[in-house]
N, C-alpha and C. Protein backbone atom coordinates (compact mmCIF):
# COMPACT_ATOMS: atom_id res chain seq x y z
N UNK A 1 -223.81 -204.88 41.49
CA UNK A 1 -223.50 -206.27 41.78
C UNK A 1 -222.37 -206.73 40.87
N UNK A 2 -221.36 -207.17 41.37
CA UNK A 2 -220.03 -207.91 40.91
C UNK A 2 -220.20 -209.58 40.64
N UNK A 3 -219.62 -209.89 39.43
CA UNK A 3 -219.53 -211.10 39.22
C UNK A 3 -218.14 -211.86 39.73
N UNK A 4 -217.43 -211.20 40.37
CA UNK A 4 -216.25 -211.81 41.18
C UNK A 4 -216.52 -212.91 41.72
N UNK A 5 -215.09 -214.00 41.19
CA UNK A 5 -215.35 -215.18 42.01
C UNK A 5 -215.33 -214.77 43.50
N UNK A 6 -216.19 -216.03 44.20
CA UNK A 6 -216.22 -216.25 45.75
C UNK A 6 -214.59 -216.48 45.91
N UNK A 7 -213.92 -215.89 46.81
CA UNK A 7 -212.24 -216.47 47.56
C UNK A 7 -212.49 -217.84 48.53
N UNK A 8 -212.11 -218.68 48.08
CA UNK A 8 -212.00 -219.61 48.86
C UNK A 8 -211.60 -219.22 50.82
N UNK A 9 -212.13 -220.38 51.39
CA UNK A 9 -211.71 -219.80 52.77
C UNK A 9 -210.44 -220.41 53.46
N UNK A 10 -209.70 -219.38 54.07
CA UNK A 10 -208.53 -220.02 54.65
C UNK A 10 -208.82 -219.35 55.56
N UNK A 11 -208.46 -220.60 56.97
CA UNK A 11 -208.31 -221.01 58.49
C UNK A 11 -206.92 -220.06 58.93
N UNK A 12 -206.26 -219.43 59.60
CA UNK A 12 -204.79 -219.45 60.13
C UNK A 12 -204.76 -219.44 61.87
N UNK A 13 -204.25 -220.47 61.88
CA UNK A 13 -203.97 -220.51 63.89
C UNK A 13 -203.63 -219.58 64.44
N UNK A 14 -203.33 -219.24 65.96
CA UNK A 14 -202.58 -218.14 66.70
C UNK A 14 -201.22 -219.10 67.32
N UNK A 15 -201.25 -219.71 68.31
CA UNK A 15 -200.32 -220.48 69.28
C UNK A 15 -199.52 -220.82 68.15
N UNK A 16 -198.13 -220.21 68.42
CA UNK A 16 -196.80 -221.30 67.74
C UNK A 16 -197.14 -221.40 65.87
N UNK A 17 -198.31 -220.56 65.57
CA UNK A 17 -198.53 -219.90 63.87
C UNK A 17 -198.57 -218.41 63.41
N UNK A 18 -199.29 -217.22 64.17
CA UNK A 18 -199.39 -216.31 63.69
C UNK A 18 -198.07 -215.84 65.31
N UNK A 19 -198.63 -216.32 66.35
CA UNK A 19 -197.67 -215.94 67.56
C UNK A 19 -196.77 -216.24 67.79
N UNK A 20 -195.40 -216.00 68.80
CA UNK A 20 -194.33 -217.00 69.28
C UNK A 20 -194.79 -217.08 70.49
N UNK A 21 -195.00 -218.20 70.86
CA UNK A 21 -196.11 -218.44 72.13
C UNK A 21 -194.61 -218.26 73.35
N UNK A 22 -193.70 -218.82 72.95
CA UNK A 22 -192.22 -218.99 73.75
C UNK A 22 -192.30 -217.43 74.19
N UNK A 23 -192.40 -216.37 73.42
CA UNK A 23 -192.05 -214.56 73.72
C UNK A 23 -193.12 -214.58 74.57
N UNK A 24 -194.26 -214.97 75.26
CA UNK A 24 -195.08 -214.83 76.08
C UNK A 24 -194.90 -215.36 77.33
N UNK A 25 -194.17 -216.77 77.34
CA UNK A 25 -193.69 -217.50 78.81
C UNK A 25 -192.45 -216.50 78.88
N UNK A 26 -191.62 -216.06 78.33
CA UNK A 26 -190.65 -215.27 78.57
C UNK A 26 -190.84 -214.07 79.16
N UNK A 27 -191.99 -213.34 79.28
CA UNK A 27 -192.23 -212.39 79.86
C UNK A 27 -193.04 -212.33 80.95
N UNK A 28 -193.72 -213.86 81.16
CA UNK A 28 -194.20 -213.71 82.62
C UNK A 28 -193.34 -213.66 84.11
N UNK A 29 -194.13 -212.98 84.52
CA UNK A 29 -193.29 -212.92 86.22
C UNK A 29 -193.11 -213.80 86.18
N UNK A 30 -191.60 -214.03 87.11
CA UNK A 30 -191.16 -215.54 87.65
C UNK A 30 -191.94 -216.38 88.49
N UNK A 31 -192.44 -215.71 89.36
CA UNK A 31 -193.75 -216.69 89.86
C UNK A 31 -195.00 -217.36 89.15
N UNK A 32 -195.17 -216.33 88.44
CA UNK A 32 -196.47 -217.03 87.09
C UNK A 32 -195.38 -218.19 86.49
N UNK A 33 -194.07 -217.90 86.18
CA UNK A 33 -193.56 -219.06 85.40
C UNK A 33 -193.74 -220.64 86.20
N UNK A 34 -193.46 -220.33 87.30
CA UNK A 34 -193.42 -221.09 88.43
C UNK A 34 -194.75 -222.17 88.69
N UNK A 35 -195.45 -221.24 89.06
CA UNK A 35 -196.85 -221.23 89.01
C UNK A 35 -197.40 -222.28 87.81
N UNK A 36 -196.86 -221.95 86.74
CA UNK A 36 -197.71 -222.71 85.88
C UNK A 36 -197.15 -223.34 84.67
N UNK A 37 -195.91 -223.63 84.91
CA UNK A 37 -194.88 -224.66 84.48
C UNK A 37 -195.59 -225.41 83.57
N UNK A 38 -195.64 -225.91 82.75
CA UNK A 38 -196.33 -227.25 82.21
C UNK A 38 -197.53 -226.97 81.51
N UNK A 39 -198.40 -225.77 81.97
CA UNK A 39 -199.05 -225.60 81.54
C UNK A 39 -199.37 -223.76 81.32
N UNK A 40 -198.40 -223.40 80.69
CA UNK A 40 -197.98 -221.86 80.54
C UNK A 40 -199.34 -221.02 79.97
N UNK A 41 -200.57 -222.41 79.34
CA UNK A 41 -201.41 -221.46 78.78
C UNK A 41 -202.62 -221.11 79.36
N UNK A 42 -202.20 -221.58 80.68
CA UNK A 42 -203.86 -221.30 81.81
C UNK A 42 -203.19 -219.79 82.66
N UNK A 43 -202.01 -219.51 82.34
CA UNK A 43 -201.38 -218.52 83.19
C UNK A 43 -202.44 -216.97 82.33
N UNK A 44 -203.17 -216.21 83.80
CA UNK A 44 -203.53 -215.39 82.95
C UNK A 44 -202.61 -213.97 82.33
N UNK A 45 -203.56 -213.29 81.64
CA UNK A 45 -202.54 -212.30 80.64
C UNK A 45 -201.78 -212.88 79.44
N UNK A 46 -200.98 -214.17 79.54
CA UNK A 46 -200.13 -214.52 78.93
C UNK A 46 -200.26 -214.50 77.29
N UNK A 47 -201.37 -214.10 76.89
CA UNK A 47 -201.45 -214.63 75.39
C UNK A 47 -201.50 -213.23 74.78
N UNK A 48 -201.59 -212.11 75.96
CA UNK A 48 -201.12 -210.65 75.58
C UNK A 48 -200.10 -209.76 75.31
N UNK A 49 -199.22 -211.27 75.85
CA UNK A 49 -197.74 -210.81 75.97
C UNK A 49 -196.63 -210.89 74.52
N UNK A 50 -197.59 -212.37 74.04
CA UNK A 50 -196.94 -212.51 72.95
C UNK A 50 -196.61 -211.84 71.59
N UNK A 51 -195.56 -212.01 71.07
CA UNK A 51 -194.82 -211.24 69.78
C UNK A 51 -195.68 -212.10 68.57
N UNK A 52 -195.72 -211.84 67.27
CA UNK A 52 -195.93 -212.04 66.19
C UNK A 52 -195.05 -212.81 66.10
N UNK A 53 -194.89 -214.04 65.28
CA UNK A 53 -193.85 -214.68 64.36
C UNK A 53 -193.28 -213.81 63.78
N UNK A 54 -192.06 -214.02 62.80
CA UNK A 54 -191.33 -213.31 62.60
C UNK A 54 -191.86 -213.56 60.64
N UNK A 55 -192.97 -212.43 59.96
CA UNK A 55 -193.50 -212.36 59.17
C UNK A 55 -195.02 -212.72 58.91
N UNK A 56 -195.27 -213.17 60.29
CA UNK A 56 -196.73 -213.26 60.46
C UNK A 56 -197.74 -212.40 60.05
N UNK A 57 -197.45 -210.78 60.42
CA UNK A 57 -198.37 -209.96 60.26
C UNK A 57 -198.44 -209.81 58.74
N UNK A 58 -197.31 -209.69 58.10
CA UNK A 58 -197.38 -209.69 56.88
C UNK A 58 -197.66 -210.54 56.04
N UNK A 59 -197.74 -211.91 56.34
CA UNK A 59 -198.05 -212.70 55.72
C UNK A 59 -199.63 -212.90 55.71
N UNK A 60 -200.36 -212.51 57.37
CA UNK A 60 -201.71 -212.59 57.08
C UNK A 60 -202.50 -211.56 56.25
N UNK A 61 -201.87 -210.43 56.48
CA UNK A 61 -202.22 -209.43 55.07
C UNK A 61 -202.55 -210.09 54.32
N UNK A 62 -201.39 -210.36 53.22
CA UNK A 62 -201.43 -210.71 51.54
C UNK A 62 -202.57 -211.54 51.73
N UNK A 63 -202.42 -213.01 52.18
CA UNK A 63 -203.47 -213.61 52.64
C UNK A 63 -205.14 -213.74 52.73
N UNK A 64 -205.02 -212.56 53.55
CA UNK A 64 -206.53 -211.92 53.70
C UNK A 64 -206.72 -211.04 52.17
N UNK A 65 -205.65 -210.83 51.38
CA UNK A 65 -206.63 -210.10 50.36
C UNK A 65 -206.76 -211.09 49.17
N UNK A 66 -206.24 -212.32 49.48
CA UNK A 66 -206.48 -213.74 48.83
C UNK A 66 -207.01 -214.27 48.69
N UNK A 67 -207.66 -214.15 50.22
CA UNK A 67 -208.75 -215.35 51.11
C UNK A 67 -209.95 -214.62 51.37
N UNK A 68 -210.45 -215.41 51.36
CA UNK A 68 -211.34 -215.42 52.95
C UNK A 68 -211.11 -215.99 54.13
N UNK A 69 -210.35 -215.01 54.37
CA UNK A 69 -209.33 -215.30 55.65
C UNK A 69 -209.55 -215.08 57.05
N UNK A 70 -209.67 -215.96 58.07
CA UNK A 70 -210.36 -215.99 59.94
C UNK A 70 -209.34 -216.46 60.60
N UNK A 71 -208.75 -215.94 61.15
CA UNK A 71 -208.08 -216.71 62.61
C UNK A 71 -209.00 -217.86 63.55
N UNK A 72 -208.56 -218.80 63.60
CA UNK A 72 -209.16 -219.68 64.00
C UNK A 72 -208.27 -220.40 65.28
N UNK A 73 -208.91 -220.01 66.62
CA UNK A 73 -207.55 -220.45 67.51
C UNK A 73 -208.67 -221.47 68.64
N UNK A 74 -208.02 -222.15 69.54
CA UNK A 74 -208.84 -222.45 70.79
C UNK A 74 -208.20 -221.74 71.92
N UNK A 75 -208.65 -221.21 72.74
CA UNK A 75 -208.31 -220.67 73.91
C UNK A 75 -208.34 -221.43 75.08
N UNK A 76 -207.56 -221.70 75.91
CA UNK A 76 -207.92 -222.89 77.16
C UNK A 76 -208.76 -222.96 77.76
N UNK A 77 -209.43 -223.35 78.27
CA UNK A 77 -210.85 -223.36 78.94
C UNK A 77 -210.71 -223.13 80.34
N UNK A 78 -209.66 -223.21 80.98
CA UNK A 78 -209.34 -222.93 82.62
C UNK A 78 -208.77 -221.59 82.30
N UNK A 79 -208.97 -220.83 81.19
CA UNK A 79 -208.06 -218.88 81.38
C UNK A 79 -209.04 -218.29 80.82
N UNK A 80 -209.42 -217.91 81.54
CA UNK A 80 -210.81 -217.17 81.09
C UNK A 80 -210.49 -215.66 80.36
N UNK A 81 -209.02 -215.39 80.95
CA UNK A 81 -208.27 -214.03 80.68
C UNK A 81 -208.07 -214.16 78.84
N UNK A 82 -208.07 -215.63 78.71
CA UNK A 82 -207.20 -216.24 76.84
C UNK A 82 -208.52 -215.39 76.04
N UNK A 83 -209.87 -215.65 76.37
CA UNK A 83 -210.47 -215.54 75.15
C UNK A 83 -210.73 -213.54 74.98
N UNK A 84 -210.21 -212.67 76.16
CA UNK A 84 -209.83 -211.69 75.69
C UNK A 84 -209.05 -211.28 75.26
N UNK A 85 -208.00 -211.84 75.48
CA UNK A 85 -206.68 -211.88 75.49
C UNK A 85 -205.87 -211.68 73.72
N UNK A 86 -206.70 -213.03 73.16
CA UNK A 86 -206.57 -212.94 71.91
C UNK A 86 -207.44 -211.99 70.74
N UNK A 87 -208.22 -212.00 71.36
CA UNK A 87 -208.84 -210.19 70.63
C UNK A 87 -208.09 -209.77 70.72
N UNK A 88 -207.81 -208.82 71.73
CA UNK A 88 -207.08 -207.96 71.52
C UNK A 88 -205.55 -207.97 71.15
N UNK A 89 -204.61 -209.05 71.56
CA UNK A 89 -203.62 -209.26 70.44
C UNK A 89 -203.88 -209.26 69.01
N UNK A 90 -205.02 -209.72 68.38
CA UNK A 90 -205.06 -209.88 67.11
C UNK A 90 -205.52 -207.93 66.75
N UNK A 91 -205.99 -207.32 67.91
CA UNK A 91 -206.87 -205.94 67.56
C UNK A 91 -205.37 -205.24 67.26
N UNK A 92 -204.44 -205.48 68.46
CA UNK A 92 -203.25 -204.91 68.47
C UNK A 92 -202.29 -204.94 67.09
N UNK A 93 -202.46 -206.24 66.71
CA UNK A 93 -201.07 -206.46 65.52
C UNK A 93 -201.82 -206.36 64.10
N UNK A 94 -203.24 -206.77 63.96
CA UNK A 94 -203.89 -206.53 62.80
C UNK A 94 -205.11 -205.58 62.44
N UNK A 95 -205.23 -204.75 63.49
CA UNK A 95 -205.87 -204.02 63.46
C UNK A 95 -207.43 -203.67 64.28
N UNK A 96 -207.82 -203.08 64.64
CA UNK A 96 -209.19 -202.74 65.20
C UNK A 96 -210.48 -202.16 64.97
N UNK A 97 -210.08 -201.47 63.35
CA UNK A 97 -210.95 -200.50 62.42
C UNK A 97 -211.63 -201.45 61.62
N UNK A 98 -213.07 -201.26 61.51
CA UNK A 98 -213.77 -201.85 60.37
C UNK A 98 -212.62 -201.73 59.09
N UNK A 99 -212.33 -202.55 58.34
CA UNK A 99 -211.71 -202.62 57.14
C UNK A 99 -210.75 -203.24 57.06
N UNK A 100 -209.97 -203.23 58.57
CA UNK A 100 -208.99 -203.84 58.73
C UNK A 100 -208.54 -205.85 58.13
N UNK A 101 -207.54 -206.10 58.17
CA UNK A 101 -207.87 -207.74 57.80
C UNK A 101 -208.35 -208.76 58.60
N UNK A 102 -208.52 -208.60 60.00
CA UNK A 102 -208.99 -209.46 61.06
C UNK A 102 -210.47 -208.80 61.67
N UNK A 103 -210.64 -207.82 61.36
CA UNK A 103 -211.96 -206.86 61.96
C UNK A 103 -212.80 -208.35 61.49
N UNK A 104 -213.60 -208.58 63.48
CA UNK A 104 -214.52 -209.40 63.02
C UNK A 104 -214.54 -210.67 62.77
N UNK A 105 -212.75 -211.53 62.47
CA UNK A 105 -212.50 -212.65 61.72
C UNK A 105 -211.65 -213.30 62.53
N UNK A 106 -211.91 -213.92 64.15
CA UNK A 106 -211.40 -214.27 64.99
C UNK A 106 -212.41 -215.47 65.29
N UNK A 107 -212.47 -216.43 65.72
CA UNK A 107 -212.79 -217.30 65.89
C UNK A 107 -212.60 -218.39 67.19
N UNK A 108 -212.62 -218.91 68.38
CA UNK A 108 -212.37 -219.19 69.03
C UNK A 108 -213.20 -220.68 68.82
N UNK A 109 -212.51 -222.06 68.89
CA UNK A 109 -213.13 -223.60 69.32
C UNK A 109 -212.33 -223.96 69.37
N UNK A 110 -212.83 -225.18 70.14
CA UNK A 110 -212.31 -226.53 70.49
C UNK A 110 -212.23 -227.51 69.52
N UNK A 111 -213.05 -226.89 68.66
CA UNK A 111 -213.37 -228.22 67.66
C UNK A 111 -213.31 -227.49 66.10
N UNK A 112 -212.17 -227.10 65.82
CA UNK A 112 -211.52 -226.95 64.36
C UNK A 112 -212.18 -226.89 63.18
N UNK A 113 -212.56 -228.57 62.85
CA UNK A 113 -213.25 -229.37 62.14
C UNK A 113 -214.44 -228.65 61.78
N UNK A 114 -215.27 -228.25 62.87
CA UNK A 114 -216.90 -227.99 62.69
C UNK A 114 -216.79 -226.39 61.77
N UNK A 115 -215.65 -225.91 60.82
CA UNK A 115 -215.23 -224.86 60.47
C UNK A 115 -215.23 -225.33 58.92
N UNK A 116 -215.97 -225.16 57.87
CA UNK A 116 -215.73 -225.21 56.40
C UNK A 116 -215.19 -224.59 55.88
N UNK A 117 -213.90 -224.78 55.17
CA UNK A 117 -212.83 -224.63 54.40
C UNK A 117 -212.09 -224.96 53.35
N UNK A 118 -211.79 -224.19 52.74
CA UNK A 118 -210.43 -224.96 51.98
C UNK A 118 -209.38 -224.96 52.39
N UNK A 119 -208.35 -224.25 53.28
CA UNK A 119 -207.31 -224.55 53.56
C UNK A 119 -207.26 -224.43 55.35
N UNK A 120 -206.85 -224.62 55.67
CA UNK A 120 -205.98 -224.10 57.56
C UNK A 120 -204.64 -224.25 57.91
N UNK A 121 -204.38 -223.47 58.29
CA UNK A 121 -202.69 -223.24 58.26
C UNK A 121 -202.59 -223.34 59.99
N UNK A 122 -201.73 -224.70 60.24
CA UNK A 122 -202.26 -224.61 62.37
C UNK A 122 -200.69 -225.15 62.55
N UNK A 123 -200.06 -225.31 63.43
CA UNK A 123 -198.61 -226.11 63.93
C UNK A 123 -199.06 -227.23 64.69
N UNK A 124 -200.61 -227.44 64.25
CA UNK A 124 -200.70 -228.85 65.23
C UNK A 124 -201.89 -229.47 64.10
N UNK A 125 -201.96 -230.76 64.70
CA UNK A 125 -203.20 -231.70 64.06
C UNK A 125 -204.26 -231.78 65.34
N UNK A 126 -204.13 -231.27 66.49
CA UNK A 126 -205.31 -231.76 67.40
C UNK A 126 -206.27 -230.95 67.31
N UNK A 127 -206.90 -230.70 68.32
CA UNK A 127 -208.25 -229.58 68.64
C UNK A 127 -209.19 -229.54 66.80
N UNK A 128 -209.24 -230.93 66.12
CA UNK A 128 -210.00 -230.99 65.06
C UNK A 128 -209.34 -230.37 63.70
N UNK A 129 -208.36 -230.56 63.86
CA UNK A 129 -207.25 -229.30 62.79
C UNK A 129 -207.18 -231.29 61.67
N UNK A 130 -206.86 -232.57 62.32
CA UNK A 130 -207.00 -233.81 61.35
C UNK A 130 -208.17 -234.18 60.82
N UNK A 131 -208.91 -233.38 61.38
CA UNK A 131 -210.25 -233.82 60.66
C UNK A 131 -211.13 -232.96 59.94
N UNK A 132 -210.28 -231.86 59.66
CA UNK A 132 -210.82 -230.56 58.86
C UNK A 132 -210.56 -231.25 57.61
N UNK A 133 -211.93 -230.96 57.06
CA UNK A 133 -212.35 -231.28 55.16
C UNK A 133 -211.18 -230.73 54.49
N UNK A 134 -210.66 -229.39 54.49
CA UNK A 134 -210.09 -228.78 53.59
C UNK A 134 -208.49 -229.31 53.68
N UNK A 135 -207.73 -228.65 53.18
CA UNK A 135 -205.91 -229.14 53.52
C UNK A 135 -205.62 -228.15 54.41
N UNK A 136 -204.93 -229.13 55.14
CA UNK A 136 -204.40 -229.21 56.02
C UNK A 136 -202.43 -228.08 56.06
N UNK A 137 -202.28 -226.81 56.07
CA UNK A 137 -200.86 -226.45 55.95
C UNK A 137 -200.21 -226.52 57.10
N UNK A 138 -199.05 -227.54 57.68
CA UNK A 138 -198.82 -227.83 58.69
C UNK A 138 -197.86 -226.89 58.94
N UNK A 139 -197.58 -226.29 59.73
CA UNK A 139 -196.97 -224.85 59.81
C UNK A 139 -195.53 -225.44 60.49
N UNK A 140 -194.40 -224.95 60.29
CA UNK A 140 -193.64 -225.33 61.12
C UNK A 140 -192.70 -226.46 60.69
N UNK A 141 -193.43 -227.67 59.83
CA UNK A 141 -192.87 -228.68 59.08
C UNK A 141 -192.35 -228.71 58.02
N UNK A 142 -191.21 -229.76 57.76
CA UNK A 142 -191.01 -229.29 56.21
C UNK A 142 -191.93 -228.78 54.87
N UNK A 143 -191.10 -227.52 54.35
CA UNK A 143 -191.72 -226.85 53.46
C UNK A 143 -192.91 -225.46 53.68
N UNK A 144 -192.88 -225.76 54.96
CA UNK A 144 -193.48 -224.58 55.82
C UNK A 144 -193.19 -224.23 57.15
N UNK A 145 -191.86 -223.94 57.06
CA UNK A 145 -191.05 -223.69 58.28
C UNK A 145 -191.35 -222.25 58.55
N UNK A 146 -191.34 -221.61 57.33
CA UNK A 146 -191.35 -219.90 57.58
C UNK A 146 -192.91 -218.97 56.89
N UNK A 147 -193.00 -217.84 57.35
CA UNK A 147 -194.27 -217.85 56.84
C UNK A 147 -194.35 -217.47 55.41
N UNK A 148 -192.74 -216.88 54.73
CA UNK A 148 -193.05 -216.79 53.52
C UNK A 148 -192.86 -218.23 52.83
N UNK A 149 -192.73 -219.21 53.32
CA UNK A 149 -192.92 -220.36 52.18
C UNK A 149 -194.20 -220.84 52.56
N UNK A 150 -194.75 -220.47 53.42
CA UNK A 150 -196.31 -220.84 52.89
C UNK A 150 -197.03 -219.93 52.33
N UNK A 151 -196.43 -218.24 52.08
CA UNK A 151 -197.09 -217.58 51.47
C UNK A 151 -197.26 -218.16 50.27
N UNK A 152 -195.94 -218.21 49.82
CA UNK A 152 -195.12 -218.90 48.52
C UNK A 152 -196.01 -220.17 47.80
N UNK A 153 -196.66 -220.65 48.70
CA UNK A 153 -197.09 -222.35 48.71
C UNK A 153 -198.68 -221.95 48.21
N UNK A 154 -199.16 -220.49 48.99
CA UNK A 154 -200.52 -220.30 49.17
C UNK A 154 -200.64 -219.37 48.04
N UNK A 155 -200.13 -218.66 47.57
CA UNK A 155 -200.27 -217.65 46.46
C UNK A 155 -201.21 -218.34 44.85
N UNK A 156 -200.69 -219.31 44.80
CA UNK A 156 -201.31 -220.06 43.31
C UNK A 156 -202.75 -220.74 43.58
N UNK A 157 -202.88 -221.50 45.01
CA UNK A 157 -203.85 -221.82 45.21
C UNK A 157 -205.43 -221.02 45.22
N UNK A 158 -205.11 -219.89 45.22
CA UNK A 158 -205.98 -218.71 45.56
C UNK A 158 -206.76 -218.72 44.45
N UNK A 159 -206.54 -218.91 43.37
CA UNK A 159 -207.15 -218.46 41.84
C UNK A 159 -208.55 -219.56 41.74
């Protein structure tokens, strides 16, 4: 038995945070684009298509050996295809082996909030992300435009 501190827990989104949700409408057939204009995230497959941000994978690494670290996403409720969808993107880019940094640490709601934390790192405030206890890292906004300045931001907090 180890007397190691507990790691605090950090939240990280998928849509438009760990993903480029844009590299996924870009690769649907033109009719799916068509099809579902406005609302690109009921189109099925689509959330399989998507690329990593550009330092995402690496950033959830360090992260996860920081944290106690979960992907925490909502999946649409009319794509029934999303809530496999994002398994296996996350199985694909972070791994699928017990040990791995996401093995297990995927999370799917509607409701953010009902998630105890210290931090969440999301590109939005809705789906309960303003009413989460812990802070709030608004991804995307000043000072966390890229994922190494929130590594940057998240590194000291960890201790």
């Amino acid at each position: 038995m180890t007397d190691e501190p507990k790691k605090k827990v950090l939240y990280v989104d998928m849509d438009n945070t760990l993903v480029d949700f844009q590299s996924g409408i870009d690769r649907l057939a033109p009719e799916l684009q068509a099809n579902y204009e406005g609302h690109y995230d009921d189109a099925p497959g689509i959330f399989l298509l998507m690329d990593p941000n550009p330092g995402a994978v690496e950033a959830y690494r360090e992260l996860a050996g920081l944290f106690d670290t979960y992907i925490l996403s909502t999946a649409p409720w009319d794509n029934p295809t999303a809530w496999v969808d994002k398994l296996l993107w996350v199985k694909k880019y972070l791994g699928s082996e017990e040990g791995s940094p996401a093995y297990k640490r995927l999370i799917l709601s509607h409701h953010k909030n009902l998630n105890s934390g210290a931090f969440i790192i999301d590109d939005r405030t809705g789906r309960g992300v303003d009413e989460f206890e812990g802070a709030h890292i608004h991804f995307g906004q000043e000072g966390f435009e890229t994922w190494e300045q929130v590594v940057e931001h998240m590194r000291p907090l960890a201790d």
